[in-house]
PDB file of N, CA and C in Angstrom:
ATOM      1  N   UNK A   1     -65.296  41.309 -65.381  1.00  0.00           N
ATOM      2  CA  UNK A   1     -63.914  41.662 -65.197  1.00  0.00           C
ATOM      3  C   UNK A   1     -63.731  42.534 -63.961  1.00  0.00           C
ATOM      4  N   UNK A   2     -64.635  43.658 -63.716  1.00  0.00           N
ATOM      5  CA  UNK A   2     -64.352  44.211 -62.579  1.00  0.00           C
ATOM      6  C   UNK A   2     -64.372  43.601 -61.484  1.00  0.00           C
ATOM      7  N   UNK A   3     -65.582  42.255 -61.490  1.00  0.00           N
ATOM      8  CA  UNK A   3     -65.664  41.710 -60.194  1.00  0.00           C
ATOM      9  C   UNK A   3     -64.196  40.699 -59.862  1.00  0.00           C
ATOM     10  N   UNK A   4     -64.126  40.550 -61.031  1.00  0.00           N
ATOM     11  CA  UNK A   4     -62.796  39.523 -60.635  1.00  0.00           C
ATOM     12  C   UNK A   4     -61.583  40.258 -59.712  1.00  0.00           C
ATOM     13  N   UNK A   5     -61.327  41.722 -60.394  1.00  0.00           N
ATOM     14  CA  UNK A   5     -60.280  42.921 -60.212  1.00  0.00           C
ATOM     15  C   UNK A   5     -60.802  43.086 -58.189  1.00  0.00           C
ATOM     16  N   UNK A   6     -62.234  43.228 -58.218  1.00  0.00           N
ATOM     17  CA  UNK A   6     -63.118  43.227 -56.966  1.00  0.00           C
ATOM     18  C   UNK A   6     -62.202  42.194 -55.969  1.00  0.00           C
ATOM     19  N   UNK A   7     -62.899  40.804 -56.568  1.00  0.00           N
ATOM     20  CA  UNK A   7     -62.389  39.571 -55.706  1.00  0.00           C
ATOM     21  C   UNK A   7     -60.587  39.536 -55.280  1.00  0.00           C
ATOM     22  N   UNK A   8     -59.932  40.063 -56.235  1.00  0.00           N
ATOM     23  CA  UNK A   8     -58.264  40.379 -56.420  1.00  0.00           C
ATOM     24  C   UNK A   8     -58.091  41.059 -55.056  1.00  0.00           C
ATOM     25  N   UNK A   9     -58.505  42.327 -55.459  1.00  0.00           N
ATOM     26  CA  UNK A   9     -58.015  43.571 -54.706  1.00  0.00           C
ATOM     27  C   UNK A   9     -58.811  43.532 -52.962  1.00  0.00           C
ATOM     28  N   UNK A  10     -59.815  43.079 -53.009  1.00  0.00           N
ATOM     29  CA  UNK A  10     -60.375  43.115 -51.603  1.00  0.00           C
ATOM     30  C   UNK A  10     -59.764  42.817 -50.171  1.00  0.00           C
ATOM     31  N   UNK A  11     -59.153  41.360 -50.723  1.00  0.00           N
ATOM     32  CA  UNK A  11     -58.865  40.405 -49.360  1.00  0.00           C
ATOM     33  C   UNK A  11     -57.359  41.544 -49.075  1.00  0.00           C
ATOM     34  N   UNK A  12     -56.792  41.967 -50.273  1.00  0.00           N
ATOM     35  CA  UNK A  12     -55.543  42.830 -49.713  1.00  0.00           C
ATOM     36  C   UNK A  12     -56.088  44.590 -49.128  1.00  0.00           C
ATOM     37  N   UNK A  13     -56.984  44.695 -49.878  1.00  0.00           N
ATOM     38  CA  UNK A  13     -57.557  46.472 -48.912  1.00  0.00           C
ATOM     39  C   UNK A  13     -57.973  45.935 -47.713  1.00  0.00           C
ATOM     40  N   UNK A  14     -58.705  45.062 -47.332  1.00  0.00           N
ATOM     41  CA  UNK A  14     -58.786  44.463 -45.832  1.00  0.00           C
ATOM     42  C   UNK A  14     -57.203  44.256 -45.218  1.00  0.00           C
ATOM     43  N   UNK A  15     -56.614  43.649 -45.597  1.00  0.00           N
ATOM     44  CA  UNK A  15     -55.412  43.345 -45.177  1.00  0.00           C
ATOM     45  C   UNK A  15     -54.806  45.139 -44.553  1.00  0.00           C
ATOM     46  N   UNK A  16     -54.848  45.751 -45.317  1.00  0.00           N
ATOM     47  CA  UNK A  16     -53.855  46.553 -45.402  1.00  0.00           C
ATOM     48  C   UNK A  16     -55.122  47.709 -44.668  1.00  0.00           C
ATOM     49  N   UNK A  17     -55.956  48.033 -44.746  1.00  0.00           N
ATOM     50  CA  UNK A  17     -56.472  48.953 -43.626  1.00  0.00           C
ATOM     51  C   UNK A  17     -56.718  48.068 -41.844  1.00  0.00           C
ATOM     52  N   UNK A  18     -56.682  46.804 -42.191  1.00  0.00           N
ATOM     53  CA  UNK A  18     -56.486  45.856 -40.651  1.00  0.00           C
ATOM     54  C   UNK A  18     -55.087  46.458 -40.538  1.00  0.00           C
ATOM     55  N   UNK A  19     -54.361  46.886 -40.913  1.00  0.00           N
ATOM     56  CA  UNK A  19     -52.650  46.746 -40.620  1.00  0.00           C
ATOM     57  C   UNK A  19     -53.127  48.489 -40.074  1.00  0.00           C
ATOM     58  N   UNK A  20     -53.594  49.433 -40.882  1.00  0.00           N
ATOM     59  CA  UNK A  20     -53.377  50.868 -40.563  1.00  0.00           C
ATOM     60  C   UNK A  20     -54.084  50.910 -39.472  1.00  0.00           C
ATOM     61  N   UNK A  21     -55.502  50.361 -39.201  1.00  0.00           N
ATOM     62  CA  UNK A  21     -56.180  50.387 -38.239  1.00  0.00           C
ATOM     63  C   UNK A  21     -55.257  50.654 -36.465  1.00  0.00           C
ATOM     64  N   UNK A  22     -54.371  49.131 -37.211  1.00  0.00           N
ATOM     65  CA  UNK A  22     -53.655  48.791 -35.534  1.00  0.00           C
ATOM     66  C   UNK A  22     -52.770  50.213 -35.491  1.00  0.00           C
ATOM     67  N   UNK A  23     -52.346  50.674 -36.375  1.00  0.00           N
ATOM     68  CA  UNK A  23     -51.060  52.084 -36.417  1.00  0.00           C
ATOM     69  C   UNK A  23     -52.049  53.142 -35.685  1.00  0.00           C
ATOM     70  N   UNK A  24     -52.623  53.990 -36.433  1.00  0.00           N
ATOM     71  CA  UNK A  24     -53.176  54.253 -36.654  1.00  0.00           C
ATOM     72  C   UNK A  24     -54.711  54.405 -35.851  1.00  0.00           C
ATOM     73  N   UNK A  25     -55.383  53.319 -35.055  1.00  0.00           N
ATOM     74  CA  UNK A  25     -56.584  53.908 -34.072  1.00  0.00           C
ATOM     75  C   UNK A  25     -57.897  53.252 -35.248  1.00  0.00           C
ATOM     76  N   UNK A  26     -57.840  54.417 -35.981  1.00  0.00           N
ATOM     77  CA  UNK A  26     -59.236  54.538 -36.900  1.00  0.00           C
ATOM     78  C   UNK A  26     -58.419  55.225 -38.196  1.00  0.00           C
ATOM     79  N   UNK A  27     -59.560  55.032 -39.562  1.00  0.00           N
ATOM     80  CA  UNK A  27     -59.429  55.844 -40.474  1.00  0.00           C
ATOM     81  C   UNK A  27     -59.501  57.176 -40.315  1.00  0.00           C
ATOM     82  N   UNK A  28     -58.869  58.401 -41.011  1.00  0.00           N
ATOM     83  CA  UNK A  28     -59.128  59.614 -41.199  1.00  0.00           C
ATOM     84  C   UNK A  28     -59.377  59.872 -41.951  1.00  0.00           C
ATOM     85  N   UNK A  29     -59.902  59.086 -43.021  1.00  0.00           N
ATOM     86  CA  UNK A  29     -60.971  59.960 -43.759  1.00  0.00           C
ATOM     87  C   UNK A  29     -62.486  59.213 -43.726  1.00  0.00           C
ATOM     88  N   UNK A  30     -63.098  60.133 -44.199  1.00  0.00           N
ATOM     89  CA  UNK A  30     -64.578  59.547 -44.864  1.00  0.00           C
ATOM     90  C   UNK A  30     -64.630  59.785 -45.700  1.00  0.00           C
ATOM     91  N   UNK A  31     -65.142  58.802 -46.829  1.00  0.00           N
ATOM     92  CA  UNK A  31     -65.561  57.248 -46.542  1.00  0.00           C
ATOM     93  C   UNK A  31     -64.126  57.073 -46.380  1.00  0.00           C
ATOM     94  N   UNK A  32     -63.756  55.721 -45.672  1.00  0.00           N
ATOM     95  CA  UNK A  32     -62.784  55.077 -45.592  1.00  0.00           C
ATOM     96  C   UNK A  32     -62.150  54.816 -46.739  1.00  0.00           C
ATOM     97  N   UNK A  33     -61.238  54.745 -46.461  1.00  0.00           N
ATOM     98  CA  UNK A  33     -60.191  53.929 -48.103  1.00  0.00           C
ATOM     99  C   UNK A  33     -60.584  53.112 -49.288  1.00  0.00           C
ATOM    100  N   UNK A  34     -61.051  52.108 -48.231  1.00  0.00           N
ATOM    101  CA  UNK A  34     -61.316  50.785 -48.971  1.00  0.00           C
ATOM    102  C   UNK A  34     -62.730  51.146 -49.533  1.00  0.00           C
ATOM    103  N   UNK A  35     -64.048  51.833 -48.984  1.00  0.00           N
ATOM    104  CA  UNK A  35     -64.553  52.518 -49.287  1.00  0.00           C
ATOM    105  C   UNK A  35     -64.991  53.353 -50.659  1.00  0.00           C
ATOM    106  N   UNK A  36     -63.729  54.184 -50.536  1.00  0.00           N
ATOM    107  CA  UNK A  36     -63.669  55.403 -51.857  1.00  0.00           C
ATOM    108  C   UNK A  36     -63.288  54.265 -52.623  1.00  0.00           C
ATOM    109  N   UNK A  37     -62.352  53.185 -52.623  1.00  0.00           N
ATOM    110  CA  UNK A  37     -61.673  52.789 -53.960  1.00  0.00           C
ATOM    111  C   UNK A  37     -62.963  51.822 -54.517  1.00  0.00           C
ATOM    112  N   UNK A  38     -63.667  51.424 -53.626  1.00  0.00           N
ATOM    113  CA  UNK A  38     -64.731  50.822 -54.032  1.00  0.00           C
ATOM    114  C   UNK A  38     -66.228  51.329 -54.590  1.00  0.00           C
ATOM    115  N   UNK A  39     -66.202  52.725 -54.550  1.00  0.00           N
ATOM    116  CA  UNK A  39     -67.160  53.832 -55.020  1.00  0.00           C
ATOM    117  C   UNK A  39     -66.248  54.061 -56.511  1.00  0.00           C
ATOM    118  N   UNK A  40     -64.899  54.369 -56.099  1.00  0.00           N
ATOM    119  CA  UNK A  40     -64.394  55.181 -57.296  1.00  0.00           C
ATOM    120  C   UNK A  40     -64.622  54.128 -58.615  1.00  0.00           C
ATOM    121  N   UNK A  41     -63.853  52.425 -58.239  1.00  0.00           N
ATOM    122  CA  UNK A  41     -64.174  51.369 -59.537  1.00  0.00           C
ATOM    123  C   UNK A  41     -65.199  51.640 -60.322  1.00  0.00           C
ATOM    124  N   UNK A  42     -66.533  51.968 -59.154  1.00  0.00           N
ATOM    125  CA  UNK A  42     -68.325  51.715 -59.622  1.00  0.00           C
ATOM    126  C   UNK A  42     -68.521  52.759 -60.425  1.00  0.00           C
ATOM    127  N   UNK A  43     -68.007  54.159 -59.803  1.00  0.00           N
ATOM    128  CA  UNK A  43     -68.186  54.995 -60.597  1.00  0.00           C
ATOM    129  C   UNK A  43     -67.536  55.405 -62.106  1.00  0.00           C
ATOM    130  N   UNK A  44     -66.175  55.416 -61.965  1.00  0.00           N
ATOM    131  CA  UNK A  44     -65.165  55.637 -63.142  1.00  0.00           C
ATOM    132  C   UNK A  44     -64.294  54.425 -63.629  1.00  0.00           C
ATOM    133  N   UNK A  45     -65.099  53.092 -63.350  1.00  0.00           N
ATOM    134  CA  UNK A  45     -64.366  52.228 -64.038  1.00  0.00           C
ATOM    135  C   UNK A  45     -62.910  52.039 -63.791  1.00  0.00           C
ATOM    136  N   UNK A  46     -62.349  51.131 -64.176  1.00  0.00           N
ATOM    137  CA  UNK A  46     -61.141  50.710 -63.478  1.00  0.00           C
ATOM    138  C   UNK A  46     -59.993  51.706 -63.711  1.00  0.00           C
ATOM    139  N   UNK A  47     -59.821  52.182 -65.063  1.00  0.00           N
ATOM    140  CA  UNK A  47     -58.460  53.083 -64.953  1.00  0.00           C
ATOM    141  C   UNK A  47     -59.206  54.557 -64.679  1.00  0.00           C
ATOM    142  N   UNK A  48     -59.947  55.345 -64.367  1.00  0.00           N
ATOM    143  CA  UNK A  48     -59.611  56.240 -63.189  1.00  0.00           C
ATOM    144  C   UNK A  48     -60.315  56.291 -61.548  1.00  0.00           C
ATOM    145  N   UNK A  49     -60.985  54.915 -61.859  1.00  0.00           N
ATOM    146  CA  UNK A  49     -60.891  54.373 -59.980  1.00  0.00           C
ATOM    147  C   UNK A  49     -59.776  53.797 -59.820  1.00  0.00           C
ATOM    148  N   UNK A  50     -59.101  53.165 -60.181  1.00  0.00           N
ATOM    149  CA  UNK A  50     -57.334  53.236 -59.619  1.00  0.00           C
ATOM    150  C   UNK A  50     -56.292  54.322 -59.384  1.00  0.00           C
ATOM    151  N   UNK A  51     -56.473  55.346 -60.669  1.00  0.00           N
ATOM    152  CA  UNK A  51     -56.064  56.176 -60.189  1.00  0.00           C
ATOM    153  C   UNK A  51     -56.907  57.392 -59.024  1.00  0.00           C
ATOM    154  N   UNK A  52     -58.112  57.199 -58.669  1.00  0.00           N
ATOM    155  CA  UNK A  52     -58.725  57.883 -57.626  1.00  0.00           C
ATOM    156  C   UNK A  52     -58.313  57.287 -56.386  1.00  0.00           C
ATOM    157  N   UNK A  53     -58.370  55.949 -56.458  1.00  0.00           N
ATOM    158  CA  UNK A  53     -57.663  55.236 -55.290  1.00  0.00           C
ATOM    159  C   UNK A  53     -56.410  55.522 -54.946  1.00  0.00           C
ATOM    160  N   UNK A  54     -55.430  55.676 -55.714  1.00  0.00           N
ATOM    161  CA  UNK A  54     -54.247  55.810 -55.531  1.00  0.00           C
ATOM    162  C   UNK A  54     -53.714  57.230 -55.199  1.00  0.00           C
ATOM    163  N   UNK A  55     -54.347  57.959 -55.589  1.00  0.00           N
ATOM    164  CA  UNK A  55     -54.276  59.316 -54.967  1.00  0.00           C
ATOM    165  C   UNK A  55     -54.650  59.298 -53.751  1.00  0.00           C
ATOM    166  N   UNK A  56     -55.734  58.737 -53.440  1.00  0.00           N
ATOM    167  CA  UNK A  56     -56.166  58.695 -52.233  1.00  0.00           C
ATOM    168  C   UNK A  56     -54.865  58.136 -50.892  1.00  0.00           C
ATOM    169  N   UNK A  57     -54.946  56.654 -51.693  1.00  0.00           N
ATOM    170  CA  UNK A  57     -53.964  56.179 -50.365  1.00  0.00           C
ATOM    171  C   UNK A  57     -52.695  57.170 -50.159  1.00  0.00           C
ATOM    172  N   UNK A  58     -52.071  58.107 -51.205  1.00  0.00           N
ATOM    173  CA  UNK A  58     -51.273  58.724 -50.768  1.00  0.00           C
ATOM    174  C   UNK A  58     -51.304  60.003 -49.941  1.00  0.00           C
ATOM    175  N   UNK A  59     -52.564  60.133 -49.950  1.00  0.00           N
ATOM    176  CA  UNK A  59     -52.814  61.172 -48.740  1.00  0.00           C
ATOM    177  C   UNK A  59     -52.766  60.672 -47.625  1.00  0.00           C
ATOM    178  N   UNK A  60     -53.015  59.512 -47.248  1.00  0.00           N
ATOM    179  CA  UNK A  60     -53.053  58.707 -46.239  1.00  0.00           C
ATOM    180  C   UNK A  60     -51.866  59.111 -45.204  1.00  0.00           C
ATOM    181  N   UNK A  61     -51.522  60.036 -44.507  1.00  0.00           N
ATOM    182  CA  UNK A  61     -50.046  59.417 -43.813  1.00  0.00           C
ATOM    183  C   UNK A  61     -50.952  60.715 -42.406  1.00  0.00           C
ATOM    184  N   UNK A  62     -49.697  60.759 -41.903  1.00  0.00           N
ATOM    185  CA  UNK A  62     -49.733  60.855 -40.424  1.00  0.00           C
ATOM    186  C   UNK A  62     -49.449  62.824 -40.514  1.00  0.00           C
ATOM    187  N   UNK A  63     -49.396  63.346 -41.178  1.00  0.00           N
ATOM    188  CA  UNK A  63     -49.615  64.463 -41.015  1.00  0.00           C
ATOM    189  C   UNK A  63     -50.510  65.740 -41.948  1.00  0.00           C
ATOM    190  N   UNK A  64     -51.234  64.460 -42.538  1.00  0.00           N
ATOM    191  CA  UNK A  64     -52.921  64.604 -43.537  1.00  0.00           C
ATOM    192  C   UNK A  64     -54.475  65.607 -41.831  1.00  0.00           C
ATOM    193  N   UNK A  65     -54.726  66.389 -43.008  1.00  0.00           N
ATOM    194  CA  UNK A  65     -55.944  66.421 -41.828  1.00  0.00           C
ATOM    195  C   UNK A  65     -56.898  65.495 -42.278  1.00  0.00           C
ATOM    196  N   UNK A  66     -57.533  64.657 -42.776  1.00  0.00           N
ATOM    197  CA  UNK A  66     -58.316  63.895 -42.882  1.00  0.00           C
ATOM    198  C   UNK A  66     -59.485  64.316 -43.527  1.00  0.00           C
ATOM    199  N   UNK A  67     -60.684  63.351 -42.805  1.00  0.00           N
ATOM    200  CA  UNK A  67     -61.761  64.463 -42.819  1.00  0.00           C
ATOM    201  C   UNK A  67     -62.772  64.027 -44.118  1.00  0.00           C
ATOM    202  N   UNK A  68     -63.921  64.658 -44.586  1.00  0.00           N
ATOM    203  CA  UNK A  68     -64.526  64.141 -45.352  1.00  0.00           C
ATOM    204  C   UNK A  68     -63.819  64.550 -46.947  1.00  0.00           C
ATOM    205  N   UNK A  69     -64.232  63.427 -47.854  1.00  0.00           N
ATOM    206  CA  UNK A  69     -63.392  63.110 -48.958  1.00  0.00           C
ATOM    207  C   UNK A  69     -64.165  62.860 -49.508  1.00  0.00           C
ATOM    208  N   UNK A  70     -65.366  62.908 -50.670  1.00  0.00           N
ATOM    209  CA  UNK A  70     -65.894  62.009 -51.109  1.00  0.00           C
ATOM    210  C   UNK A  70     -65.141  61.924 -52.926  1.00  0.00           C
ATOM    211  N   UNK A  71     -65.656  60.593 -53.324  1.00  0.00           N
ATOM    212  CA  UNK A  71     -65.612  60.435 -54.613  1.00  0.00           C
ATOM    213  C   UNK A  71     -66.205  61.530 -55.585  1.00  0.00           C
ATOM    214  N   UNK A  72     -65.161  62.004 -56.579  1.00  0.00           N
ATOM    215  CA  UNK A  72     -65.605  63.180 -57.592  1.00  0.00           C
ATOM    216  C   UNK A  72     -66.903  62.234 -58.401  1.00  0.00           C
ATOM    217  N   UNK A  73     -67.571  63.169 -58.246  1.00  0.00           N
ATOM    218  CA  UNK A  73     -68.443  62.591 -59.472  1.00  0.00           C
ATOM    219  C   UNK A  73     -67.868  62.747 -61.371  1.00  0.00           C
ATOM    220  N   UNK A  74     -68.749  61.480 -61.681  1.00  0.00           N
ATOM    221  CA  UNK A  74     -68.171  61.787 -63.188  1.00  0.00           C
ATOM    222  C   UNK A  74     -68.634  62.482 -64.127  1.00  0.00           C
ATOM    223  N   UNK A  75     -67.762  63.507 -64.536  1.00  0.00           N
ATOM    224  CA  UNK A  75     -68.184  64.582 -65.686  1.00  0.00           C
ATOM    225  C   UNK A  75     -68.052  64.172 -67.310  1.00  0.00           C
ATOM    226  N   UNK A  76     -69.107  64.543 -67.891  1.00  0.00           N
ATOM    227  CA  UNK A  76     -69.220  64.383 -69.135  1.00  0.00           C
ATOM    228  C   UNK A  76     -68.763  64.817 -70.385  1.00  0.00           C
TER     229      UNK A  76
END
């Protein structure tokens, strides 16, 4: 199931960091977007790697300092 959610969501996080790229130059954060949301799935499974992702992309904008970000690890 995740890989399917994987195969879903990919071709559009490509899509859509190709689109920020051109705005945009480069990513500002590390790891990249597409990146974290793809650490966050592996790590916390789909409902709070979506919501790790989604927090994420909303930091995303043009007056963010960037910078390193990594995925929270998961607590027990």
């Amino acid at each position: 199931m995740l890989y399917k959610l994987y195969r879903l969501l990919s071709p559009r996080l490509k899509l859509i960091s190709q689109h920020l790229g051109i705005i945009s130059g480069s990513c500002r954060f590390t790891p990249t977007c597409s990146l974290y949301a793809q650490e966050a799935l592996a790590k916390h499974g789909i409902i709070l790697g979506v919501w790790y992702s989604a927090r994420r992309l909303l930091q995303c904008h043009p007056w963010s300092r960037g910078g390193y970000d990594p995925v929270p690890d998961k607590t027990n």
